[in-house]
N, C-alpha and C. Protein backbone atom coordinates (compact mmCIF):
# COMPACT_ATOMS: atom_id res chain seq x y z
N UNK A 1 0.86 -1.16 0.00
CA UNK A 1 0.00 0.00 0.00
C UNK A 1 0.90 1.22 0.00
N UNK A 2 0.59 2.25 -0.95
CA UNK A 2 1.39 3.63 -0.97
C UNK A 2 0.77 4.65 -0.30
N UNK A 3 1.33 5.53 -0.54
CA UNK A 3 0.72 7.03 0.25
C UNK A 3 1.74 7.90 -0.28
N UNK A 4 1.44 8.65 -0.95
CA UNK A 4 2.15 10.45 -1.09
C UNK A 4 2.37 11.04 0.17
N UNK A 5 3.45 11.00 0.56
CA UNK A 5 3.15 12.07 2.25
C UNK A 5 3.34 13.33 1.81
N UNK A 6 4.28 13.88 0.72
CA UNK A 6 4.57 15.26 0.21
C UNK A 6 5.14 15.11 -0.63
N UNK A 7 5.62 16.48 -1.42
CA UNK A 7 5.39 16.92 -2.58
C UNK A 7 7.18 17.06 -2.75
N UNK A 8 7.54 17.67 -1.60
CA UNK A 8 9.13 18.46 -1.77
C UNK A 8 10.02 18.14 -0.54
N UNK A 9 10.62 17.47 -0.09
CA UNK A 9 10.93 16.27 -1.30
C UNK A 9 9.56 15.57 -1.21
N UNK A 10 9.69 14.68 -2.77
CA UNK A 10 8.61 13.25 -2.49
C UNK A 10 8.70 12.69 -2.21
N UNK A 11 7.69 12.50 -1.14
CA UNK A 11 8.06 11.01 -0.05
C UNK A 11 6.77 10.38 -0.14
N UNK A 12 7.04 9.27 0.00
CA UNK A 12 5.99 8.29 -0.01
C UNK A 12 6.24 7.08 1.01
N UNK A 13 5.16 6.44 1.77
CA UNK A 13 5.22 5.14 2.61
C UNK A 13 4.77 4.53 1.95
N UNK A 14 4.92 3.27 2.18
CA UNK A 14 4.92 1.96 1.65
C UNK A 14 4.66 0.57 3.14
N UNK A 15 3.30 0.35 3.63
CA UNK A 15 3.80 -0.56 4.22
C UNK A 15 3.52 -2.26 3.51
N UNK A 16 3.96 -2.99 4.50
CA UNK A 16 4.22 -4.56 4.19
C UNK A 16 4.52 -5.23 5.37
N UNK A 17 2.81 -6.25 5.24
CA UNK A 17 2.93 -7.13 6.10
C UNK A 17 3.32 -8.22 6.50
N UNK A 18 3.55 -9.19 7.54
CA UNK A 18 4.39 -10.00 7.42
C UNK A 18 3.86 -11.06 7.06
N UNK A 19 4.14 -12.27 5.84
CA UNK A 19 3.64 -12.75 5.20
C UNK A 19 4.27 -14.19 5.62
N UNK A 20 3.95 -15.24 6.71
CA UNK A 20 4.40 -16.95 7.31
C UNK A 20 5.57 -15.78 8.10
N UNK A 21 5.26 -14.71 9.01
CA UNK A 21 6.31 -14.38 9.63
C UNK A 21 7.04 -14.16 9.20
N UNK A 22 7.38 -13.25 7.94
CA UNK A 22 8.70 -12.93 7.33
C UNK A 22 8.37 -11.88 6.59
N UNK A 23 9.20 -10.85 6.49
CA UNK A 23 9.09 -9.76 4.92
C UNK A 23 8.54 -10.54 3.92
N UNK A 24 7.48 -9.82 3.85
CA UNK A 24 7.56 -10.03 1.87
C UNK A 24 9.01 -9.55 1.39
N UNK A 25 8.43 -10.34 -0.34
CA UNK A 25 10.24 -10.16 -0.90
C UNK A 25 9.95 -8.56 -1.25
N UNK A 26 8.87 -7.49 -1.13
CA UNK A 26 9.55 -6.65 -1.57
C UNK A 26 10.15 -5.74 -0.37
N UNK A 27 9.44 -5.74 0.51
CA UNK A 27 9.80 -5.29 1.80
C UNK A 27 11.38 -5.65 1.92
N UNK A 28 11.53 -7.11 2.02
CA UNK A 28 13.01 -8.06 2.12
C UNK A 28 13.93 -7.07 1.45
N UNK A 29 13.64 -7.21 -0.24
CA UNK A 29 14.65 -6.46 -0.89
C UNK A 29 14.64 -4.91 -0.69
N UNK A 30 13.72 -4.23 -0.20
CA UNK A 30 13.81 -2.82 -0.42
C UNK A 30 14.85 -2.29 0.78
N UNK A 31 14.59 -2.82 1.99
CA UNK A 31 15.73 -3.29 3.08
C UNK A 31 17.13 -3.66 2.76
N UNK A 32 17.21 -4.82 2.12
CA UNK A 32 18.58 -5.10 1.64
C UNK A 32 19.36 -4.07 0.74
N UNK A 33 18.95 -3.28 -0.30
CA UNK A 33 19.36 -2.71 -1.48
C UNK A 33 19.41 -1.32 -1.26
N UNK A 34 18.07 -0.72 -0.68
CA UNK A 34 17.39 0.61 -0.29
C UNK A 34 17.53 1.60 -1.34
N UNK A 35 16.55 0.26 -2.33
CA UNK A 35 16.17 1.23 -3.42
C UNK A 35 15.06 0.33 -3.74
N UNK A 36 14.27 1.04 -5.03
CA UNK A 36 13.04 0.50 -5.43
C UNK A 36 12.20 1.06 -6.32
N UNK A 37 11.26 0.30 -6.74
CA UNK A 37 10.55 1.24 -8.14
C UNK A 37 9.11 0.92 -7.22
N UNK A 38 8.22 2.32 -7.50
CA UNK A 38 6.47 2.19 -7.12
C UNK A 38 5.92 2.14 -8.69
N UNK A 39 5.25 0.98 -9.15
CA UNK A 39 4.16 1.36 -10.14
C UNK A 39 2.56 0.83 -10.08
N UNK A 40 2.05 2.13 -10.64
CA UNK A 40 1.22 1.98 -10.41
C UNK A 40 0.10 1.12 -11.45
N UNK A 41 -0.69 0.63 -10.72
CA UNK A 41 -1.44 -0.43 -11.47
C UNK A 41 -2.71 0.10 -11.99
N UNK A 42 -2.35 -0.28 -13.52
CA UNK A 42 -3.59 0.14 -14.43
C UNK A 42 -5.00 -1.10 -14.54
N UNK A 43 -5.87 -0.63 -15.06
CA UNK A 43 -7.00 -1.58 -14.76
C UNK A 43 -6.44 -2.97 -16.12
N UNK A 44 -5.66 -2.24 -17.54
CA UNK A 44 -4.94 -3.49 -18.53
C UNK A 44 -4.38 -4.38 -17.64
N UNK A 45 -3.62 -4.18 -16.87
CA UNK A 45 -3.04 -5.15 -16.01
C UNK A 45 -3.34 -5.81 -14.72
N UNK A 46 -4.15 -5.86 -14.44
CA UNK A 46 -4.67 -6.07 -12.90
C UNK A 46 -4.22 -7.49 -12.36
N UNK A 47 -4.76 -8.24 -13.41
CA UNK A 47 -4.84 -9.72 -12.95
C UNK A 47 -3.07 -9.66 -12.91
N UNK A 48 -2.61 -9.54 -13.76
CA UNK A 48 -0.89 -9.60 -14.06
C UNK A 48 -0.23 -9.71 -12.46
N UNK A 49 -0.85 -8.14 -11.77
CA UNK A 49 -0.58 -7.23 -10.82
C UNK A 49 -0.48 -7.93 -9.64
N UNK A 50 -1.36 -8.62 -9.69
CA UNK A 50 -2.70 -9.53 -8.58
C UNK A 50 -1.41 -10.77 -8.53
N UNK A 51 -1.23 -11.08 -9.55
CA UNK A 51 -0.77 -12.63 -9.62
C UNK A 51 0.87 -12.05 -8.75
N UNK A 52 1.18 -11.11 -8.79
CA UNK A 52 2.25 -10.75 -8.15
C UNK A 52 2.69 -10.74 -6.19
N UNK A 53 1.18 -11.57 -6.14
CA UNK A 53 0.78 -11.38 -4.48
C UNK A 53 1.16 -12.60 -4.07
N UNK A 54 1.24 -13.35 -5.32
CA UNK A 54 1.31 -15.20 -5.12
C UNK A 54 1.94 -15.69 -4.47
N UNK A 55 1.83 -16.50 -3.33
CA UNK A 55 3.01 -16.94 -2.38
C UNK A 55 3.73 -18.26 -2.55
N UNK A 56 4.38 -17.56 -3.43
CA UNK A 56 5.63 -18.44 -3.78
C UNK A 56 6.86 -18.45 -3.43
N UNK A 57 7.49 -19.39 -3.25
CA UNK A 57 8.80 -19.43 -2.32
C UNK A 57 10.06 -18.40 -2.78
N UNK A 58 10.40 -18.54 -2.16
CA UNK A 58 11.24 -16.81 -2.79
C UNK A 58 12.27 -16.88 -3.76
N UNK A 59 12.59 -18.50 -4.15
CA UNK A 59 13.43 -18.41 -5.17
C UNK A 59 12.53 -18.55 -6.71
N UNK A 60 11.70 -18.18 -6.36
CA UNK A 60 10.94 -17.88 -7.96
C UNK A 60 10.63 -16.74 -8.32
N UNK A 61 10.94 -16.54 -9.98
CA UNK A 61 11.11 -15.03 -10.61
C UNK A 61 9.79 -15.06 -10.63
N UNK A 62 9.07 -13.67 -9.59
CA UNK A 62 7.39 -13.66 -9.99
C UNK A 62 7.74 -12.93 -11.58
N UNK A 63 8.47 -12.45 -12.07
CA UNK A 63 8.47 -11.48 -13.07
C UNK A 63 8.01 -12.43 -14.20
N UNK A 64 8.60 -13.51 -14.42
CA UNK A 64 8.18 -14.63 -15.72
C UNK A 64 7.18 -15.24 -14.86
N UNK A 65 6.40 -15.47 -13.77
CA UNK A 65 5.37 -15.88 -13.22
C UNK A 65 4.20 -14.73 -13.54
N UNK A 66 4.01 -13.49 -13.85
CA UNK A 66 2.94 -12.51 -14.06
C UNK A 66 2.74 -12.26 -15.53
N UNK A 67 4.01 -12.49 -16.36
CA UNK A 67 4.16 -12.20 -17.77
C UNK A 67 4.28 -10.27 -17.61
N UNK A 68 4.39 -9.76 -16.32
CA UNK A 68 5.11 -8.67 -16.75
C UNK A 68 6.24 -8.41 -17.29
N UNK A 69 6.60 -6.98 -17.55
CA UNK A 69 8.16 -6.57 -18.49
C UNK A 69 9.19 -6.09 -17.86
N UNK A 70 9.99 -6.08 -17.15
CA UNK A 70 11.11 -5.30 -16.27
C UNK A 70 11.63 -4.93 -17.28
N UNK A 71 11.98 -3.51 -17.10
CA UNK A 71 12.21 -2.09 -17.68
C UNK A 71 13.32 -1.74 -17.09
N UNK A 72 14.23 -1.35 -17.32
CA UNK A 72 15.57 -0.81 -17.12
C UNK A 72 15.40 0.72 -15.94
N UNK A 73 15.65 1.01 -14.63
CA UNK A 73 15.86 2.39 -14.09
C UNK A 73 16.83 3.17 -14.66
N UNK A 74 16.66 3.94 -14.46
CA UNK A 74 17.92 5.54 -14.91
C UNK A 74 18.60 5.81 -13.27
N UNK A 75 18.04 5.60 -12.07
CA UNK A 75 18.62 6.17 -11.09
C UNK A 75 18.55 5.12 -10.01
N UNK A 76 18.31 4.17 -10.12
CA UNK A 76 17.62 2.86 -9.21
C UNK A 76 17.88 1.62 -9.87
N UNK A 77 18.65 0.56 -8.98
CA UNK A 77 18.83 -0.49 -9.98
C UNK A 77 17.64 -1.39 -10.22
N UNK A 78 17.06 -1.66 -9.01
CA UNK A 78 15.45 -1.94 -9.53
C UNK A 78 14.95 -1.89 -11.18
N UNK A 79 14.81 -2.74 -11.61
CA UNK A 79 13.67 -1.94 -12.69
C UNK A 79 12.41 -1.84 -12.50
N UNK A 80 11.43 -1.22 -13.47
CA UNK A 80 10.06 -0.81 -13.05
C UNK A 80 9.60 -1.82 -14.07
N UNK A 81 7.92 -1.72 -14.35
CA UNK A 81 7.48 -2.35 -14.48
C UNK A 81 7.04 -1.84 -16.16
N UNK A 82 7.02 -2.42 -17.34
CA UNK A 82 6.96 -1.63 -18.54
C UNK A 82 5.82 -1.23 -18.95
N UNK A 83 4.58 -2.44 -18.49
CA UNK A 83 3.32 -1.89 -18.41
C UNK A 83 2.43 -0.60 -17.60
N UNK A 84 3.16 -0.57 -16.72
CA UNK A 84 3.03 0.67 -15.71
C UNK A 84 3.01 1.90 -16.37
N UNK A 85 1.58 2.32 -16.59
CA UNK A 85 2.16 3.86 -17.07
C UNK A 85 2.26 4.68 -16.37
N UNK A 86 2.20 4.97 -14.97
CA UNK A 86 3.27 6.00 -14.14
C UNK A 86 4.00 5.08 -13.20
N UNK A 87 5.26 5.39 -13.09
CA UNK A 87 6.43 4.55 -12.09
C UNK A 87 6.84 5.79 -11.15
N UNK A 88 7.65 4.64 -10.04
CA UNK A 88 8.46 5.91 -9.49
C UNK A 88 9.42 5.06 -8.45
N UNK A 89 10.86 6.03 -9.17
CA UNK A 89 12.16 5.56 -8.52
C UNK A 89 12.35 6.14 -7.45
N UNK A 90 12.73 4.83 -6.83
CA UNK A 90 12.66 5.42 -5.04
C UNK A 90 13.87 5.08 -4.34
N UNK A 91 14.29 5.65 -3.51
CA UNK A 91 15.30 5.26 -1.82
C UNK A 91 15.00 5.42 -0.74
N UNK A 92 15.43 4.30 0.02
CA UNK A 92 14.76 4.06 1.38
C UNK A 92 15.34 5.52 2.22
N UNK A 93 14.43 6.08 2.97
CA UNK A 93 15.24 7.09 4.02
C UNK A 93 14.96 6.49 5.04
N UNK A 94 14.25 6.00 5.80
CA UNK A 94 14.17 4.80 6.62
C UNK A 94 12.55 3.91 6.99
N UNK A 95 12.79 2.83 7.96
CA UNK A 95 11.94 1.68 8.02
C UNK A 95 11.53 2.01 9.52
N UNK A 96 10.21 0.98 9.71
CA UNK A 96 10.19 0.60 11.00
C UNK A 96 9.53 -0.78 11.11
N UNK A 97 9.40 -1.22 11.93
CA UNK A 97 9.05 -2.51 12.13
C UNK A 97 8.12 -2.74 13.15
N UNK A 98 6.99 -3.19 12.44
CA UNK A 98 5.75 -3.39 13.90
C UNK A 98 5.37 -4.54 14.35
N UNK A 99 5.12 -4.54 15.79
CA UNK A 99 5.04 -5.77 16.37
C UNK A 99 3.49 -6.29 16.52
N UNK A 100 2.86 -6.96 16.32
CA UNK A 100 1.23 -7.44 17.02
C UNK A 100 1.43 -7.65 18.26
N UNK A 101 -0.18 -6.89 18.71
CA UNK A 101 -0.01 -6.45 19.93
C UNK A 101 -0.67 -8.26 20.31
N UNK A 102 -1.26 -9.03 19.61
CA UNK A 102 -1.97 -10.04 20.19
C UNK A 102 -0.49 -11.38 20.31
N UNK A 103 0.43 -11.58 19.75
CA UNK A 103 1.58 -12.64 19.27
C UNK A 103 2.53 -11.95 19.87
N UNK A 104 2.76 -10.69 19.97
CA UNK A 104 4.10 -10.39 19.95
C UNK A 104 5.18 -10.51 19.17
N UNK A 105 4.88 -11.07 18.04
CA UNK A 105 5.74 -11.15 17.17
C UNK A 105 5.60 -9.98 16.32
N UNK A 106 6.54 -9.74 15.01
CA UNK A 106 6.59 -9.08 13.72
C UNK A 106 5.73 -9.52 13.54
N UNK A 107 4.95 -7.71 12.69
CA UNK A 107 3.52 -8.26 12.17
C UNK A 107 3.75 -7.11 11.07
N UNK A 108 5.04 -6.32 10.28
CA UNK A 108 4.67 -5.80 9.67
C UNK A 108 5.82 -4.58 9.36
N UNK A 109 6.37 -3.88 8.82
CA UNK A 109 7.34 -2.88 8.77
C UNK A 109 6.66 -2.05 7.46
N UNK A 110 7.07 -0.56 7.53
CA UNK A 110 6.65 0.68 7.16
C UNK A 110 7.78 1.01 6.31
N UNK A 111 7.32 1.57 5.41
CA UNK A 111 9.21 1.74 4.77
C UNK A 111 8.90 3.33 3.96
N UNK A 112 9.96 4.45 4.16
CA UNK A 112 9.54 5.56 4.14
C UNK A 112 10.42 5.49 2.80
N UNK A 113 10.20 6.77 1.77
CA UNK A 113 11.30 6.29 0.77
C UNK A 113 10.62 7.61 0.17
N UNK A 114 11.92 8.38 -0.86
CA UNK A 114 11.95 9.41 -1.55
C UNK A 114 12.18 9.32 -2.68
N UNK A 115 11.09 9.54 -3.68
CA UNK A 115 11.05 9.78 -4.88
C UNK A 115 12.60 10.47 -5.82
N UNK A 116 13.16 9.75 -6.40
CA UNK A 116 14.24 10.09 -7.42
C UNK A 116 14.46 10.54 -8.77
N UNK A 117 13.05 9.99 -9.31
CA UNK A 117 13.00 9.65 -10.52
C UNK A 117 11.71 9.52 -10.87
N UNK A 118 10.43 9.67 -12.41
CA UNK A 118 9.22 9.54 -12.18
C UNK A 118 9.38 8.89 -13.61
N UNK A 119 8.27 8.31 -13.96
CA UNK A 119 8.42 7.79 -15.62
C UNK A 119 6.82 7.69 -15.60
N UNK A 120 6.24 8.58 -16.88
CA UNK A 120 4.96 8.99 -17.41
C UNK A 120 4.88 8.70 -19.03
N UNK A 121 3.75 7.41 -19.16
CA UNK A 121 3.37 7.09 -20.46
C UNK A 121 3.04 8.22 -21.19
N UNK A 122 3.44 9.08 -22.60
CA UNK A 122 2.82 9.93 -22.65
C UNK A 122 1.84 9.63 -23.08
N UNK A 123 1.09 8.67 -23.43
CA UNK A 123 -0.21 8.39 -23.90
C UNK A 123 -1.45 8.64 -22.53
N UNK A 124 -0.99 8.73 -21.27
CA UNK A 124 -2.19 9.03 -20.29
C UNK A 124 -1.66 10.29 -19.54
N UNK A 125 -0.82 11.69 -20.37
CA UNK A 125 -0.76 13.09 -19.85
C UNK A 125 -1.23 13.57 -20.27
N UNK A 126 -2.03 14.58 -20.13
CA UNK A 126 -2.78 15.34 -20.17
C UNK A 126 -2.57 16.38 -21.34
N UNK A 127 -3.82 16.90 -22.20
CA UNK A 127 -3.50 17.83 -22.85
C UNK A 127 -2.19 18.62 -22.97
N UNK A 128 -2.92 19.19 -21.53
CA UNK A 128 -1.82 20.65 -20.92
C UNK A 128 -0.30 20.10 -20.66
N UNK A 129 -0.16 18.76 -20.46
CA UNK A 129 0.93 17.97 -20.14
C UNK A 129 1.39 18.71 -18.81
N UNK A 130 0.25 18.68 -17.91
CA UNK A 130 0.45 18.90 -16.36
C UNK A 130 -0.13 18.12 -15.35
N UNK A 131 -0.24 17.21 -15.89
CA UNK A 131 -1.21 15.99 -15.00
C UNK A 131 -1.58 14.73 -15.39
N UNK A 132 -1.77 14.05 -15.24
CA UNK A 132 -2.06 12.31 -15.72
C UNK A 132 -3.66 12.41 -15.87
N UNK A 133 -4.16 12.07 -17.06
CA UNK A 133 -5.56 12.15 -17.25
C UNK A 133 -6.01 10.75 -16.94
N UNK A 134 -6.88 10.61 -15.84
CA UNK A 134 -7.25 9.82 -15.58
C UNK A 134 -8.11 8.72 -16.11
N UNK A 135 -8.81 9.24 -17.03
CA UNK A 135 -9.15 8.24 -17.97
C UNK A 135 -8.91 7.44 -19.17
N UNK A 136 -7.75 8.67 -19.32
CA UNK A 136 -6.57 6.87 -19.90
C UNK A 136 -5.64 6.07 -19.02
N UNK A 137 -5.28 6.74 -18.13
CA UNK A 137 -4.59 5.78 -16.76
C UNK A 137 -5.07 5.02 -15.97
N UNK A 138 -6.63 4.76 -15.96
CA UNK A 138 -7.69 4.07 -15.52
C UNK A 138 -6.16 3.56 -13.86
N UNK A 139 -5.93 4.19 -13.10
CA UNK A 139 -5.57 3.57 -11.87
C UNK A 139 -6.23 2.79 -10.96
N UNK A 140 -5.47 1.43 -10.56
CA UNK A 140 -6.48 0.66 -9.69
C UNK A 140 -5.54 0.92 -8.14
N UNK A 141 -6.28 0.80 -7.29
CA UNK A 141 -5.20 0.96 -6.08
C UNK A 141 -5.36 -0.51 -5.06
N UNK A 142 -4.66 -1.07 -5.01
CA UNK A 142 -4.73 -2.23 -3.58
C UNK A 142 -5.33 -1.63 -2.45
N UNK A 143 -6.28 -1.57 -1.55
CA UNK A 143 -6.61 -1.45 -0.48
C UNK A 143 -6.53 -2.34 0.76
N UNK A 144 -6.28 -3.29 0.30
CA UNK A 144 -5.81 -4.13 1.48
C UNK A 144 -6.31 -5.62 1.49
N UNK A 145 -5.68 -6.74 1.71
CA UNK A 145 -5.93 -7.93 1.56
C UNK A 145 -6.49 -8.45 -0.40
N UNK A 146 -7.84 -8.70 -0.78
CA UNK A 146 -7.46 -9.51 -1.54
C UNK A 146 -8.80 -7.69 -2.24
N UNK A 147 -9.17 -6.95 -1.90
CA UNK A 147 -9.64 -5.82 -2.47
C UNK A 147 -8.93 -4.69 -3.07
N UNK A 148 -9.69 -4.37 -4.29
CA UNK A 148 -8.54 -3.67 -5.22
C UNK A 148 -10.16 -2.49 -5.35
N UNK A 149 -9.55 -1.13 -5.91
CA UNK A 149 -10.41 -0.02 -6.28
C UNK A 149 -9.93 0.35 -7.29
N UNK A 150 -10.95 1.09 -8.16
CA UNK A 150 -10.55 1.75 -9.13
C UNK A 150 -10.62 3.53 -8.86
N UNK A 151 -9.96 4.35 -9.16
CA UNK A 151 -10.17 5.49 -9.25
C UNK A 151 -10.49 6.45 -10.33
N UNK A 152 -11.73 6.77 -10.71
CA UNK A 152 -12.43 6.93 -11.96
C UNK A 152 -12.52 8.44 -12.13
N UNK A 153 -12.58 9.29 -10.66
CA UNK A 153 -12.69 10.30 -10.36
C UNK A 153 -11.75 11.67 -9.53
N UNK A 154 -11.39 12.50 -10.00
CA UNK A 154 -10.24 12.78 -9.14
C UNK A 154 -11.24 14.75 -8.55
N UNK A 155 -10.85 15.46 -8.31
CA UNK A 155 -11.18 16.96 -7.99
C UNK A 155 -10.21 17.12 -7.42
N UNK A 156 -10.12 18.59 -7.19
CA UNK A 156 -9.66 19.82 -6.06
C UNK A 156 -10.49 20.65 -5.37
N UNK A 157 -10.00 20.79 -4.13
CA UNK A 157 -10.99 21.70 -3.35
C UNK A 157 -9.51 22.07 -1.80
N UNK A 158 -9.53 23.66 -2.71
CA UNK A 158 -8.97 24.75 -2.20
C UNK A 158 -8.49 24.55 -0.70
N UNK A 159 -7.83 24.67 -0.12
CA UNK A 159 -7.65 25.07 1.58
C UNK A 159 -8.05 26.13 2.02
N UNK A 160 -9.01 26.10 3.03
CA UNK A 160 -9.49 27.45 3.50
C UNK A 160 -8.01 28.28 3.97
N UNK A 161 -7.98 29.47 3.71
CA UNK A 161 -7.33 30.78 4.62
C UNK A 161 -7.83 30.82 5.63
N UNK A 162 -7.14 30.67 6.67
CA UNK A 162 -7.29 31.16 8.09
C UNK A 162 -7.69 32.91 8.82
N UNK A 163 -6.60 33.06 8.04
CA UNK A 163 -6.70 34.57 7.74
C UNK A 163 -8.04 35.16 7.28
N UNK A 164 -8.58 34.86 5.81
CA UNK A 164 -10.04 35.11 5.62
C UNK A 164 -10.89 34.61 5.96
N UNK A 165 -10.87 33.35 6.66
CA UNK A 165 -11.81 32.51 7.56
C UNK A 165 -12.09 33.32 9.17
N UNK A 166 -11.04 34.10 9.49
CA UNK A 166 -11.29 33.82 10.73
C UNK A 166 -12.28 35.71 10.66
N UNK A 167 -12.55 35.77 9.86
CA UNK A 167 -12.88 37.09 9.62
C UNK A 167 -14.51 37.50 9.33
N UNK A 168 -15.02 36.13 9.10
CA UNK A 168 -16.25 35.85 8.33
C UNK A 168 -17.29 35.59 10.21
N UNK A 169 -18.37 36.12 10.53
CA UNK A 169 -18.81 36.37 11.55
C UNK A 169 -18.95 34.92 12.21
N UNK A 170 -19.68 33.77 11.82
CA UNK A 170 -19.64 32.68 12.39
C UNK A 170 -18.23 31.74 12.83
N UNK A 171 -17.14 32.43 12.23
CA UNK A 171 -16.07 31.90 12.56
C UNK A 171 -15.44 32.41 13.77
N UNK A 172 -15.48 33.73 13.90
CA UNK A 172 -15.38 34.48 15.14
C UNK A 172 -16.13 34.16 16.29
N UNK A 173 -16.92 34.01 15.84
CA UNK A 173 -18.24 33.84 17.11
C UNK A 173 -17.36 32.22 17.79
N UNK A 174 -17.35 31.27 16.95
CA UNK A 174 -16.13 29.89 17.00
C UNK A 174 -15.05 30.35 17.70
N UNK A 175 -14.40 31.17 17.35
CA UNK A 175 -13.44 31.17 17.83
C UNK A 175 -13.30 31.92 19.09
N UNK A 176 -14.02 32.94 19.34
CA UNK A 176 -14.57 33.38 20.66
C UNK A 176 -14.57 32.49 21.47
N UNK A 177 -15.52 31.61 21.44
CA UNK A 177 -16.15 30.88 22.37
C UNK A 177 -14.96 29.47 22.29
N UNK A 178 -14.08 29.48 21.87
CA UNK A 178 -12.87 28.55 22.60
C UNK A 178 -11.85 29.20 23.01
N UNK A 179 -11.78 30.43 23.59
CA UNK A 179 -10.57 31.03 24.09
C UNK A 179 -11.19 31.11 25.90
């Protein structure tokens, strides 16, 4: 599972759970190497994507097991994924490791990591070529366990000013009445 935490630098989390008590291999390798590629999964590829969850013993290439393409990095020895039409080259800045509170054992590590590098199909940018149009990138996102989403819809909606918020009479009256 990913997350954007910010913009400057780009950072993104990544966690990974522990799978017969052990790292997954990507967790494993992103640890060992502390580097890595994020791509993101289009709805063309899903099943491919999916089949990449398969728990197979770790000396098997899932890569000829999914019929995906490993793609060469520019800044990451990782490669990305060729079907992926947005990627992103990453380095670990650091991990943590979580315990279950019910076993006590490892149940899971967090892995924080900064964007290096980005790679954009130009077939799903945008007119303006300032954004990924979402309806040719049809993005699916993992949510957790064996559920996947699609994201069909995206908006913006502004951050209020504090400054002109706190100025508007019902906000005052708010803010009055917590001092």
């Amino acid at each position: 599972m990913n997350a954007g935490m910010k913009a400057d630098p780009p950072i993104f989390v990544i966690g990974s759970s522990k799978g017969r008590g052990l790292d997954k291999d990507t967790a494993e390798n992103v640890l060992a190497t502390k580097e890595l590629t994020i791509n993101i999964i289009s709805e063309w590829f899903i099943e491919a994507a999916n089949y990449a969850c398969i728990n197979a013993p770790r000396d098997v290439d899932e890569w000829k097991l999914t019929g995906l393409t490993p793609l060469e990095s520019v800044k990451v020895k990782p490669p990305h994924v060729a079907e992926s039409a947005f990627s992103i080259e990453a380095k670990l800045i650091s991990h943590h490791e979580w315990t279950s509170k019910v076993t006590g054992k490892p149940s899971g590590t967090l892995l924080i990591v900064e964007a290096v590098n980005f790679h954009a199909r130009e077939d799903v940018i945008s007119k303006e070529l300032n954004s990924i149009d979402l309806s040719k990138f049809k993005p699916v996102s993992r949510l957790g366990g064996p559920t996947y989403g699609r994201t069909t819809q995206a908006f913006d909606l502004g951050r209020p000013d504090f400054d002109a918020e706190s100025e508007k009479p019902e906000v005052k009256e708010i803010l009055q009445d917590s001092k």
